[in-house]
PDB file of N, CA and C in Angstrom:
ATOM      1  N   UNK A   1     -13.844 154.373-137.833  1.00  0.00           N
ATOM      2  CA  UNK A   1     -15.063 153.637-137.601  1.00  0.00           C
ATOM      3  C   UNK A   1     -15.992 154.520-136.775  1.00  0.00           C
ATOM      4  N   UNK A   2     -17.000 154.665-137.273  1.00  0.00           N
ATOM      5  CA  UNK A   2     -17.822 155.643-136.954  1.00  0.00           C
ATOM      6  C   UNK A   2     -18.933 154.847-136.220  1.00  0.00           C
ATOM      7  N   UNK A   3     -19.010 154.745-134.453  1.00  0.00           N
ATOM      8  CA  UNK A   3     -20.084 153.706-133.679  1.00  0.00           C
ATOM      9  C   UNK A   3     -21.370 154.479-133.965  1.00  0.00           C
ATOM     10  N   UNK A   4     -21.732 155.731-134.262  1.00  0.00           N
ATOM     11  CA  UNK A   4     -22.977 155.511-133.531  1.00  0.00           C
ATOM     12  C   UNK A   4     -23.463 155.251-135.121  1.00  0.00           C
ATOM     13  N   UNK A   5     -22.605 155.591-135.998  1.00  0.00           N
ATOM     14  CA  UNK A   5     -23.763 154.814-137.112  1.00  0.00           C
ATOM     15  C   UNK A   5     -23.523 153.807-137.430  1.00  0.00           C
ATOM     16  N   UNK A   6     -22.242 152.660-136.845  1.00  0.00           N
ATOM     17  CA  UNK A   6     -22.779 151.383-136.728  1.00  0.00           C
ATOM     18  C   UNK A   6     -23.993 151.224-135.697  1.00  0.00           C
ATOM     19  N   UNK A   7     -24.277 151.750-134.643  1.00  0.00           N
ATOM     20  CA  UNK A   7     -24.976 151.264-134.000  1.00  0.00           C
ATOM     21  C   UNK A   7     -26.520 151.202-134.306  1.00  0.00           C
ATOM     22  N   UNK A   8     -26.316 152.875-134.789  1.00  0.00           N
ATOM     23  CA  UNK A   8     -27.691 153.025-135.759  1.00  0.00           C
ATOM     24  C   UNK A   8     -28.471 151.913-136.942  1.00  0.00           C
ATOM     25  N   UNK A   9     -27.125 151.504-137.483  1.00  0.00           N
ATOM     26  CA  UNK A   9     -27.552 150.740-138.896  1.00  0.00           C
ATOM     27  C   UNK A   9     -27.831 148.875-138.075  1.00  0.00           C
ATOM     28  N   UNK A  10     -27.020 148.876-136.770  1.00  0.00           N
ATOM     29  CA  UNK A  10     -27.975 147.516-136.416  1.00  0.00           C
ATOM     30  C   UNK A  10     -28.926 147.706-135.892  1.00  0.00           C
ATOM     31  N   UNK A  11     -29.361 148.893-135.270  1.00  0.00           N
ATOM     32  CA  UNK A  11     -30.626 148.889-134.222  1.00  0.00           C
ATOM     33  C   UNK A  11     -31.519 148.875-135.668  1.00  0.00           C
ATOM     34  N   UNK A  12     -31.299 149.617-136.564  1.00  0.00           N
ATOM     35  CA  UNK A  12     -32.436 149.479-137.856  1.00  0.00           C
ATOM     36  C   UNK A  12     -32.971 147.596-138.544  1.00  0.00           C
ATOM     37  N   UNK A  13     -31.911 147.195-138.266  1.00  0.00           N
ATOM     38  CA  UNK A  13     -31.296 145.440-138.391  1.00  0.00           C
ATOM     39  C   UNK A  13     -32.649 145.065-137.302  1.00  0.00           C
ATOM     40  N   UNK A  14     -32.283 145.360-135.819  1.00  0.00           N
ATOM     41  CA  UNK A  14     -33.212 144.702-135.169  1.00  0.00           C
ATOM     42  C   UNK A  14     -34.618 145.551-135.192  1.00  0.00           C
ATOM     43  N   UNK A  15     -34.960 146.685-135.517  1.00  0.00           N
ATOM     44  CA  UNK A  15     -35.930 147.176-135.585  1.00  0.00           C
ATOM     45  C   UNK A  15     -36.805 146.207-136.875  1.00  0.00           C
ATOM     46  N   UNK A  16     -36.144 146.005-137.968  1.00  0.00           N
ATOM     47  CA  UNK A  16     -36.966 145.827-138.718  1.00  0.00           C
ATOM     48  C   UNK A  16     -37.251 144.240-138.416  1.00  0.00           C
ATOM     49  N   UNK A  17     -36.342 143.433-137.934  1.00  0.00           N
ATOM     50  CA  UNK A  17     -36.566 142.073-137.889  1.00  0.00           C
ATOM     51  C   UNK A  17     -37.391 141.470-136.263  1.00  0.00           C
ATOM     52  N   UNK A  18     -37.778 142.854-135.317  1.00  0.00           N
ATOM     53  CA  UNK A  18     -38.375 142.471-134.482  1.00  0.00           C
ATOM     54  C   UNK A  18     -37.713 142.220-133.227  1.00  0.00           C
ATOM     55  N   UNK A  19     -36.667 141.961-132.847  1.00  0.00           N
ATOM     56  CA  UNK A  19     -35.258 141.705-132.416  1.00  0.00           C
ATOM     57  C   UNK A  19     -35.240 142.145-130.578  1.00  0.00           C
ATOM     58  N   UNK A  20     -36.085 143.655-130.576  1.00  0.00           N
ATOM     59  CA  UNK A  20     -35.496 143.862-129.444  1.00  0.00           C
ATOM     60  C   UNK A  20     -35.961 143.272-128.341  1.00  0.00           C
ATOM     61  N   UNK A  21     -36.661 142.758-128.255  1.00  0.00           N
ATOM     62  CA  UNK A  21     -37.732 141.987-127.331  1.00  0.00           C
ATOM     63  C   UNK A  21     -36.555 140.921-127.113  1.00  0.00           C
ATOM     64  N   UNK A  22     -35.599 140.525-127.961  1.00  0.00           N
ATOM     65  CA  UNK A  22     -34.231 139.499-127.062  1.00  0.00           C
ATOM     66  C   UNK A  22     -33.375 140.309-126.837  1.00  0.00           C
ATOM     67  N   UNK A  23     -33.483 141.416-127.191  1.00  0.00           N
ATOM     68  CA  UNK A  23     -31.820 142.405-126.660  1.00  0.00           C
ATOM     69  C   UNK A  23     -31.806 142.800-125.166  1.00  0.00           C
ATOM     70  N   UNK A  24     -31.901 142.129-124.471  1.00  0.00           N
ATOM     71  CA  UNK A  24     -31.693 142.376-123.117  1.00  0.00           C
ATOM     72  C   UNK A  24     -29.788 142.293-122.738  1.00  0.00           C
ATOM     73  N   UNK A  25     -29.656 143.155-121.957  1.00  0.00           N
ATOM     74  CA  UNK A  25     -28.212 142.856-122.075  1.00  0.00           C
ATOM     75  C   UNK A  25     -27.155 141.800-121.044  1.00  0.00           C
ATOM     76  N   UNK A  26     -28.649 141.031-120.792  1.00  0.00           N
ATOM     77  CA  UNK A  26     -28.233 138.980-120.492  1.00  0.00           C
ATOM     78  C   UNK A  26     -28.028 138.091-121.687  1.00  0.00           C
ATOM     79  N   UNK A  27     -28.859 138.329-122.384  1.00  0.00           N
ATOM     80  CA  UNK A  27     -29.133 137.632-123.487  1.00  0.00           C
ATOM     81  C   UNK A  27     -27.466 138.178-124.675  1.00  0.00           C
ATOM     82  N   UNK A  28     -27.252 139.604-124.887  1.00  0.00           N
ATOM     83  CA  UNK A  28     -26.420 139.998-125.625  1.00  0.00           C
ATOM     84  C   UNK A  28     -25.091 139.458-125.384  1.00  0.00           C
ATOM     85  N   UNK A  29     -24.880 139.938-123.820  1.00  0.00           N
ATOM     86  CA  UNK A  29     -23.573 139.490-123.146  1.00  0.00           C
ATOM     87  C   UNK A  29     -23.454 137.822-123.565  1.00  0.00           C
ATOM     88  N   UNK A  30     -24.570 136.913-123.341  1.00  0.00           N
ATOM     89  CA  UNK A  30     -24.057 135.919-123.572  1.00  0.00           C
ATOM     90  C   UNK A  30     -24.273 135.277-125.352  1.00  0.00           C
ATOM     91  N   UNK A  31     -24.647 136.203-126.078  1.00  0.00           N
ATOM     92  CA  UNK A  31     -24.090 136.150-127.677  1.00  0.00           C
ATOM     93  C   UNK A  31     -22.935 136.322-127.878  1.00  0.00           C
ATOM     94  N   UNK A  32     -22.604 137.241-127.213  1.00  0.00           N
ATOM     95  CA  UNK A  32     -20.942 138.037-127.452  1.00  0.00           C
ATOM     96  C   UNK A  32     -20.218 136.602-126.849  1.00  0.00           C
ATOM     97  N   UNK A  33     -20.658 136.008-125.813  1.00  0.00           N
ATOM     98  CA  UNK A  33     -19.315 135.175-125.313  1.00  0.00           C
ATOM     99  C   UNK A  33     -19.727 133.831-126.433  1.00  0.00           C
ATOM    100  N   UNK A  34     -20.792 133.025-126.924  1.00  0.00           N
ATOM    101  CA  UNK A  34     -21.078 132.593-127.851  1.00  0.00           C
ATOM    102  C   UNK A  34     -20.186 132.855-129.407  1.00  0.00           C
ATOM    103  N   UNK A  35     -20.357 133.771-129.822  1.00  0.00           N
ATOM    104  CA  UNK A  35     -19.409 134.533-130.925  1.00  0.00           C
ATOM    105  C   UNK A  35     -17.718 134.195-130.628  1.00  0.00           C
ATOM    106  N   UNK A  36     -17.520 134.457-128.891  1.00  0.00           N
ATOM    107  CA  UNK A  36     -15.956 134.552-128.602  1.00  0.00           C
ATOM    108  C   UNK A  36     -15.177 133.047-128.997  1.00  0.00           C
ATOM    109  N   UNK A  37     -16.453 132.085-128.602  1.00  0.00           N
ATOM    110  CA  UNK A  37     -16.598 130.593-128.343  1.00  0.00           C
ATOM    111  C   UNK A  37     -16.081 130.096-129.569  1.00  0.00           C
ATOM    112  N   UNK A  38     -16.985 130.474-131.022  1.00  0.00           N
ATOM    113  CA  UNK A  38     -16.414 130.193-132.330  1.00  0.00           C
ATOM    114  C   UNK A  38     -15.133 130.829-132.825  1.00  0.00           C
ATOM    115  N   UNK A  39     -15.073 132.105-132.195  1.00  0.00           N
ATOM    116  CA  UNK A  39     -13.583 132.300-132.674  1.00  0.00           C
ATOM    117  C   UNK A  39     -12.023 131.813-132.328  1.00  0.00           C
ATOM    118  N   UNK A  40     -12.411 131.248-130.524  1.00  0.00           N
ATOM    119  CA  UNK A  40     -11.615 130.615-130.199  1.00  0.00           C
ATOM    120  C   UNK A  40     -11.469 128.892-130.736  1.00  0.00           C
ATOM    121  N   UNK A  41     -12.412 128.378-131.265  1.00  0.00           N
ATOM    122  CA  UNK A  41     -12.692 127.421-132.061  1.00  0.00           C
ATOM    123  C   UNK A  41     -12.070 126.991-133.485  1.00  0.00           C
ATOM    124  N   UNK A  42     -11.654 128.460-134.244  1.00  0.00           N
ATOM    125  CA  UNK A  42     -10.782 128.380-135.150  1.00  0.00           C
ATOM    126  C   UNK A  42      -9.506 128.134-134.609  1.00  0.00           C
ATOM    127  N   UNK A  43      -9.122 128.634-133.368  1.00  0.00           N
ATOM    128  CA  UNK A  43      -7.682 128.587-133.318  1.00  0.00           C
ATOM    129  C   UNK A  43      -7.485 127.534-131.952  1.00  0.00           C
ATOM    130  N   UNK A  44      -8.312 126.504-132.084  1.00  0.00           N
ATOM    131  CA  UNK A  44      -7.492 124.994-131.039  1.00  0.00           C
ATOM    132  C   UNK A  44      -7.024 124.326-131.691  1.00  0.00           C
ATOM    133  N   UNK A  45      -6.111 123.837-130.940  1.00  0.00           N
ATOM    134  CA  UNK A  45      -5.369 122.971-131.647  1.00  0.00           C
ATOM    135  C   UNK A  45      -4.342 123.703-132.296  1.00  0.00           C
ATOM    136  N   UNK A  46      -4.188 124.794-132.720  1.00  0.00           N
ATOM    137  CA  UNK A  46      -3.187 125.318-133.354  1.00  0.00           C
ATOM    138  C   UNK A  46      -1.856 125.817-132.567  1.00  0.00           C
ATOM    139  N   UNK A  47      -1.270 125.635-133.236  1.00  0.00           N
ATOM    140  CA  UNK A  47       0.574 126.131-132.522  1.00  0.00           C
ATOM    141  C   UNK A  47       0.262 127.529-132.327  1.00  0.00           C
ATOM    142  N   UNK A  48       1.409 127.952-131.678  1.00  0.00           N
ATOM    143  CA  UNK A  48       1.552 129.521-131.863  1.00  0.00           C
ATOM    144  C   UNK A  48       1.699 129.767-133.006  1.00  0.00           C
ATOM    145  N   UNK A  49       3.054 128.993-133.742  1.00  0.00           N
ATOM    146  CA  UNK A  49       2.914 130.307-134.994  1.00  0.00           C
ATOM    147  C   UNK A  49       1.721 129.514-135.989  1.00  0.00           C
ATOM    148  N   UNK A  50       1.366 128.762-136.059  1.00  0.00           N
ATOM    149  CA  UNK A  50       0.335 128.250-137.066  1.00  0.00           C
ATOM    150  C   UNK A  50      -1.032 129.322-136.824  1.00  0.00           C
ATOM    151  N   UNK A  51      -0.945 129.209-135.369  1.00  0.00           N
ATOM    152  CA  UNK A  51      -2.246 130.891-134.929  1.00  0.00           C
ATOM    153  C   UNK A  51      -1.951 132.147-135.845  1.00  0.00           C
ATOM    154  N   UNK A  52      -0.657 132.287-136.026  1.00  0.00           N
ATOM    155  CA  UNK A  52      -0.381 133.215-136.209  1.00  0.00           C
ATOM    156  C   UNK A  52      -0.220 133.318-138.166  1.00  0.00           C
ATOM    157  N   UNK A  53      -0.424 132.676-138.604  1.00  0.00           N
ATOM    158  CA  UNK A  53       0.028 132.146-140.263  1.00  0.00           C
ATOM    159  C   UNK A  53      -1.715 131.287-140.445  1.00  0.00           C
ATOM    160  N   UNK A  54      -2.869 131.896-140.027  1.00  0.00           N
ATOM    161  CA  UNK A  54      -4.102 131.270-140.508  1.00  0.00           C
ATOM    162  C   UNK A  54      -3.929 131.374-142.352  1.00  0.00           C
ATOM    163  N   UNK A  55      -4.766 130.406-142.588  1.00  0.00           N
ATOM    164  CA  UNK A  55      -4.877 130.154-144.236  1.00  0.00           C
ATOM    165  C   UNK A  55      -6.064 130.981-144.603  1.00  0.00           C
ATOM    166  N   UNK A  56      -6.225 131.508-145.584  1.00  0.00           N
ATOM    167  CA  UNK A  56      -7.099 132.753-146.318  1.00  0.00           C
ATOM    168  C   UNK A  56      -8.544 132.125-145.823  1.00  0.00           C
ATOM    169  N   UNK A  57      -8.642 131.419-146.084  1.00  0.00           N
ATOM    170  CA  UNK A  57     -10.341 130.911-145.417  1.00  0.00           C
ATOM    171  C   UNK A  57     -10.477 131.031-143.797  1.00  0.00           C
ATOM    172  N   UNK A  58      -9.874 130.567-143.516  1.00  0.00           N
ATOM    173  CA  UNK A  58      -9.613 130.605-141.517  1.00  0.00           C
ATOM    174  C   UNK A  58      -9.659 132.018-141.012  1.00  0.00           C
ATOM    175  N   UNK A  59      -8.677 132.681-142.065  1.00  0.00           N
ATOM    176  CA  UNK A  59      -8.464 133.946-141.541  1.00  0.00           C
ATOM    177  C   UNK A  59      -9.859 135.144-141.770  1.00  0.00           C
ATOM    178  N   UNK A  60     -10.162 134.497-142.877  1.00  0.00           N
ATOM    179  CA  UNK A  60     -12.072 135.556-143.589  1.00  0.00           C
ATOM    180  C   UNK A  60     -12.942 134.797-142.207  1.00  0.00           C
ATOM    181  N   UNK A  61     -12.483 133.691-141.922  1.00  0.00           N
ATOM    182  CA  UNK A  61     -13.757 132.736-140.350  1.00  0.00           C
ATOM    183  C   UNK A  61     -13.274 134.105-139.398  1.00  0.00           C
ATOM    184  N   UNK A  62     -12.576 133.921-139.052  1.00  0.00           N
ATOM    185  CA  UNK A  62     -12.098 134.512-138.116  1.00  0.00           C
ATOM    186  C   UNK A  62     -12.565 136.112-137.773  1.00  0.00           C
ATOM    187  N   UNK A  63     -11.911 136.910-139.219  1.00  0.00           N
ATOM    188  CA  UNK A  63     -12.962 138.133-139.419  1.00  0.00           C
ATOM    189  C   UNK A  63     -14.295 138.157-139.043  1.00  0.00           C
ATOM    190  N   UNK A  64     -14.747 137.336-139.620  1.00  0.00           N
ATOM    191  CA  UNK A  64     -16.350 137.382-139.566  1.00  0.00           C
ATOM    192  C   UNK A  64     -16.978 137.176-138.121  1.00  0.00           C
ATOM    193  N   UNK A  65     -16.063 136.352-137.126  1.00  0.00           N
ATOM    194  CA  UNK A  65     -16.459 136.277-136.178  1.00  0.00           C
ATOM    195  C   UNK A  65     -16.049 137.394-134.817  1.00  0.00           C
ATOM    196  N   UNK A  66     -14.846 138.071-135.157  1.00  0.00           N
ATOM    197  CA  UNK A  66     -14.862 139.357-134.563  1.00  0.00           C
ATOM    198  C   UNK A  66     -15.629 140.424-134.889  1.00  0.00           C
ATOM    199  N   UNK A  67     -16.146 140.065-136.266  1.00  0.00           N
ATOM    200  CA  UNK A  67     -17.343 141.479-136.475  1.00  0.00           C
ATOM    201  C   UNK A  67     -18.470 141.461-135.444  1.00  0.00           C
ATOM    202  N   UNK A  68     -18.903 139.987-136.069  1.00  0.00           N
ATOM    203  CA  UNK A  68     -19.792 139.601-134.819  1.00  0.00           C
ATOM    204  C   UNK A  68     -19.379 139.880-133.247  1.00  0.00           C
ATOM    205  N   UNK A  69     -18.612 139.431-132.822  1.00  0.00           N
ATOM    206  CA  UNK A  69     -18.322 139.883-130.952  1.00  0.00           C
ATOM    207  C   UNK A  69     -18.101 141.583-131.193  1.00  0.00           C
ATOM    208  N   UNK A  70     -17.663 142.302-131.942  1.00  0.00           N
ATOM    209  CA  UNK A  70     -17.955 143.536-132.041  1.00  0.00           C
ATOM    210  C   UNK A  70     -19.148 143.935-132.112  1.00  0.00           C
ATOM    211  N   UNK A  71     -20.400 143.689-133.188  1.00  0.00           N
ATOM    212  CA  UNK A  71     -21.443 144.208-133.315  1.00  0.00           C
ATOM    213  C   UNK A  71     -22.225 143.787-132.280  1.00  0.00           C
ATOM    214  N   UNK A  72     -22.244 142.767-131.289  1.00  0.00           N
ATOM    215  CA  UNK A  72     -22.767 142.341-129.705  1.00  0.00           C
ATOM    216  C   UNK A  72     -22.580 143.303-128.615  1.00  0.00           C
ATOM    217  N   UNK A  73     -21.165 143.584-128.661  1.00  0.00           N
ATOM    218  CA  UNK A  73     -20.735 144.473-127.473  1.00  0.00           C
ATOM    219  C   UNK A  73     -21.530 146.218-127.871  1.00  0.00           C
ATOM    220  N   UNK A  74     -21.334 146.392-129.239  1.00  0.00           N
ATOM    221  CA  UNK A  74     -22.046 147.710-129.599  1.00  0.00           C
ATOM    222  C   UNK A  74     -23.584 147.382-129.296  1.00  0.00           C
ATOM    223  N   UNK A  75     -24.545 146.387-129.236  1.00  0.00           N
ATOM    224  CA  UNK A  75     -25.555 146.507-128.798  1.00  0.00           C
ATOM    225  C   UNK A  75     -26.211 146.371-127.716  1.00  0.00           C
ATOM    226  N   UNK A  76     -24.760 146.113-126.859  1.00  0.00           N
ATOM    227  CA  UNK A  76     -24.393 145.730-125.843  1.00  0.00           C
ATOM    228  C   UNK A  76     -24.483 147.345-124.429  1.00  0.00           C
ATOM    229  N   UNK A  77     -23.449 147.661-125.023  1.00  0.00           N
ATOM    230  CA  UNK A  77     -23.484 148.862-124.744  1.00  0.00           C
ATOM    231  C   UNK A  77     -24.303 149.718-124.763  1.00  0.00           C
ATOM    232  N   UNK A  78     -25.465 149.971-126.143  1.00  0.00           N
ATOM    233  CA  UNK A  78     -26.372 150.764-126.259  1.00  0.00           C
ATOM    234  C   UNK A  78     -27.052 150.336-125.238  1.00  0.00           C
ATOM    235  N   UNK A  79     -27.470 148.961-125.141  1.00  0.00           N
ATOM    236  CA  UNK A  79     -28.879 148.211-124.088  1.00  0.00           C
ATOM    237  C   UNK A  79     -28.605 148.996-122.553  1.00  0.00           C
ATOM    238  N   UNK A  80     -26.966 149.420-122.335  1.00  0.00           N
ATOM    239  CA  UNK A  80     -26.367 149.559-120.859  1.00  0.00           C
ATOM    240  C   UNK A  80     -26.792 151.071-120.943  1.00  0.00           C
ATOM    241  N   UNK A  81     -26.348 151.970-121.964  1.00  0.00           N
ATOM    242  CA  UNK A  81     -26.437 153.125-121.919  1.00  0.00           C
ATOM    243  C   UNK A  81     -24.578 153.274-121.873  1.00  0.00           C
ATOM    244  N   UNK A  82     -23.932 152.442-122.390  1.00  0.00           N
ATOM    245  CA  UNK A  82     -22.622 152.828-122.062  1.00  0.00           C
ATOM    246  C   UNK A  82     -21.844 153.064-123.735  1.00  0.00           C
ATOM    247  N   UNK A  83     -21.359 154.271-123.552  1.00  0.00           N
ATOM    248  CA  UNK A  83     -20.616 155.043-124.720  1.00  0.00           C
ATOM    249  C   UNK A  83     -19.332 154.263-124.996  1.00  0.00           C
ATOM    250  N   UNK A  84     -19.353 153.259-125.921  1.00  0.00           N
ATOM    251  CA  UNK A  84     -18.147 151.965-126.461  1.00  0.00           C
ATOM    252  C   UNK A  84     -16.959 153.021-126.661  1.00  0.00           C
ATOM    253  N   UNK A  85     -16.553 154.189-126.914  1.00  0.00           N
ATOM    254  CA  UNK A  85     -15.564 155.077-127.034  1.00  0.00           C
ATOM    255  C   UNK A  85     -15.082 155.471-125.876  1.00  0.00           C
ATOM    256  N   UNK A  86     -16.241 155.745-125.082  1.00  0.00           N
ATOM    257  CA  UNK A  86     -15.672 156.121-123.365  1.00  0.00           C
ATOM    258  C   UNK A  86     -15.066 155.054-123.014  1.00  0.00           C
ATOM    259  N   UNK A  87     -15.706 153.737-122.844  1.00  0.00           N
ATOM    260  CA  UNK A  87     -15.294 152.736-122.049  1.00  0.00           C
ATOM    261  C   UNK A  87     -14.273 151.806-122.420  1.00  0.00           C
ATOM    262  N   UNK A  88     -13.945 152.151-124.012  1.00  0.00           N
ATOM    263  CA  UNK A  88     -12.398 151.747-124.713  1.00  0.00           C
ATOM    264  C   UNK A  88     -11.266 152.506-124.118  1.00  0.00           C
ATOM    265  N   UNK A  89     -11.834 153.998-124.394  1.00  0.00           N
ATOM    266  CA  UNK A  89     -10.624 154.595-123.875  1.00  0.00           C
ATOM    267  C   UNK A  89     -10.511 155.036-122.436  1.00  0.00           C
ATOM    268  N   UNK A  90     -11.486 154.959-121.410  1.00  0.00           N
ATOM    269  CA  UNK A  90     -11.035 154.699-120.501  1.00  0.00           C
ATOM    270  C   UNK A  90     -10.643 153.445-119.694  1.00  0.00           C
ATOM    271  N   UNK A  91     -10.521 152.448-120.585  1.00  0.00           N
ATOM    272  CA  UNK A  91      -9.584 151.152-119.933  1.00  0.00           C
ATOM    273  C   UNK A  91      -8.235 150.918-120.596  1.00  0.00           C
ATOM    274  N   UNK A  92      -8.394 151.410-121.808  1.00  0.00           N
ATOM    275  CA  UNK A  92      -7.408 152.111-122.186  1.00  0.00           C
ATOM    276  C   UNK A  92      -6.531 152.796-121.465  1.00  0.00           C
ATOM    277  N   UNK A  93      -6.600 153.499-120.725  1.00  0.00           N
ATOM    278  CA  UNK A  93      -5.607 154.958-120.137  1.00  0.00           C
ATOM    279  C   UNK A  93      -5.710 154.198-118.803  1.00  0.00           C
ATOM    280  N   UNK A  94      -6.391 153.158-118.354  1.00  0.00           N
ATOM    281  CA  UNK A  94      -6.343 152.253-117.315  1.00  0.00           C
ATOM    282  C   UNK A  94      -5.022 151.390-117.472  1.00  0.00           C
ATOM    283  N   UNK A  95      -5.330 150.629-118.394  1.00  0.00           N
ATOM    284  CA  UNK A  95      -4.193 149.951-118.591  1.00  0.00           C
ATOM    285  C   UNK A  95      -2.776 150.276-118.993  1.00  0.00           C
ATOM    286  N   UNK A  96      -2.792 151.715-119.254  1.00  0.00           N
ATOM    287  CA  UNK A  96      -1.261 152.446-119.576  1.00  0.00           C
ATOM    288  C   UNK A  96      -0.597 153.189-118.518  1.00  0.00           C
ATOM    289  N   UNK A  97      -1.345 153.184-117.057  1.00  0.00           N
ATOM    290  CA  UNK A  97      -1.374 153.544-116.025  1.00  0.00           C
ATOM    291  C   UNK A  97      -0.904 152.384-115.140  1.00  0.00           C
ATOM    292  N   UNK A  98      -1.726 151.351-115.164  1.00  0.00           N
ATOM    293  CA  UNK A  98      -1.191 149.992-114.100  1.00  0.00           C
ATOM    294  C   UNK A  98       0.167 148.973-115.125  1.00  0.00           C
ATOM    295  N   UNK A  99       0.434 149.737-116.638  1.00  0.00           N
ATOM    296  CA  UNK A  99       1.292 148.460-117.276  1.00  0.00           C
ATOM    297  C   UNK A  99       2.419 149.417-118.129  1.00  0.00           C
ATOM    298  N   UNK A 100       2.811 150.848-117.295  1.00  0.00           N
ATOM    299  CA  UNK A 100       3.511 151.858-117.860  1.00  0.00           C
ATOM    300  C   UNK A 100       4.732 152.122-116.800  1.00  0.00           C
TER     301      UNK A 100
END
């Protein structure tokens, strides 16, 4: 997965639709937790393993809504100036450090 030309191909998304004038990264952060909101929404109420055994429709919901909390945090990041590869993999090598 190649970020900066996802990032490229949404900033073109909000360039052409006018967009950045809401991309503040108050407004983004709280899309992304919005997005998190529906995905946790597919899975209440569900058992563990029923979470775990979603039905072909639930499971395409579900996709669709991690693309989304993904493509937030990538515009997310750009708005910060923060490199989504740096800050994966250095919490990354964070967490293999405090859980190693």
């Amino acid at each position: 997965m190649n970020l900066v030309e996802l990032t490229e191909r949404l900033h073109a998304i909000r360039d052409r639709n006018d967009w950045r004038q809401f991309h503040s990264p108050k407004n983004l952060a709280m899309a992304a937790s919005v997005e998190m909101s529906e995905l946790v929404e597919i899975f209440q109420w569900l058992t563990e393993d029923q979470s775990r055994q979603l039905p072909a429709e639930k499971l395409a919901h579900a996709g669709q809504e991690v693309g989304d909390i993904v493509l937030y945090l990538l515009l997310l990041c750009s708005e910060l100036g923060l490199d989504m590869n740096e800050v994966v993999r250095s919490k990354l090598a964070d967490s293999e450090r405090r859980f190693n």
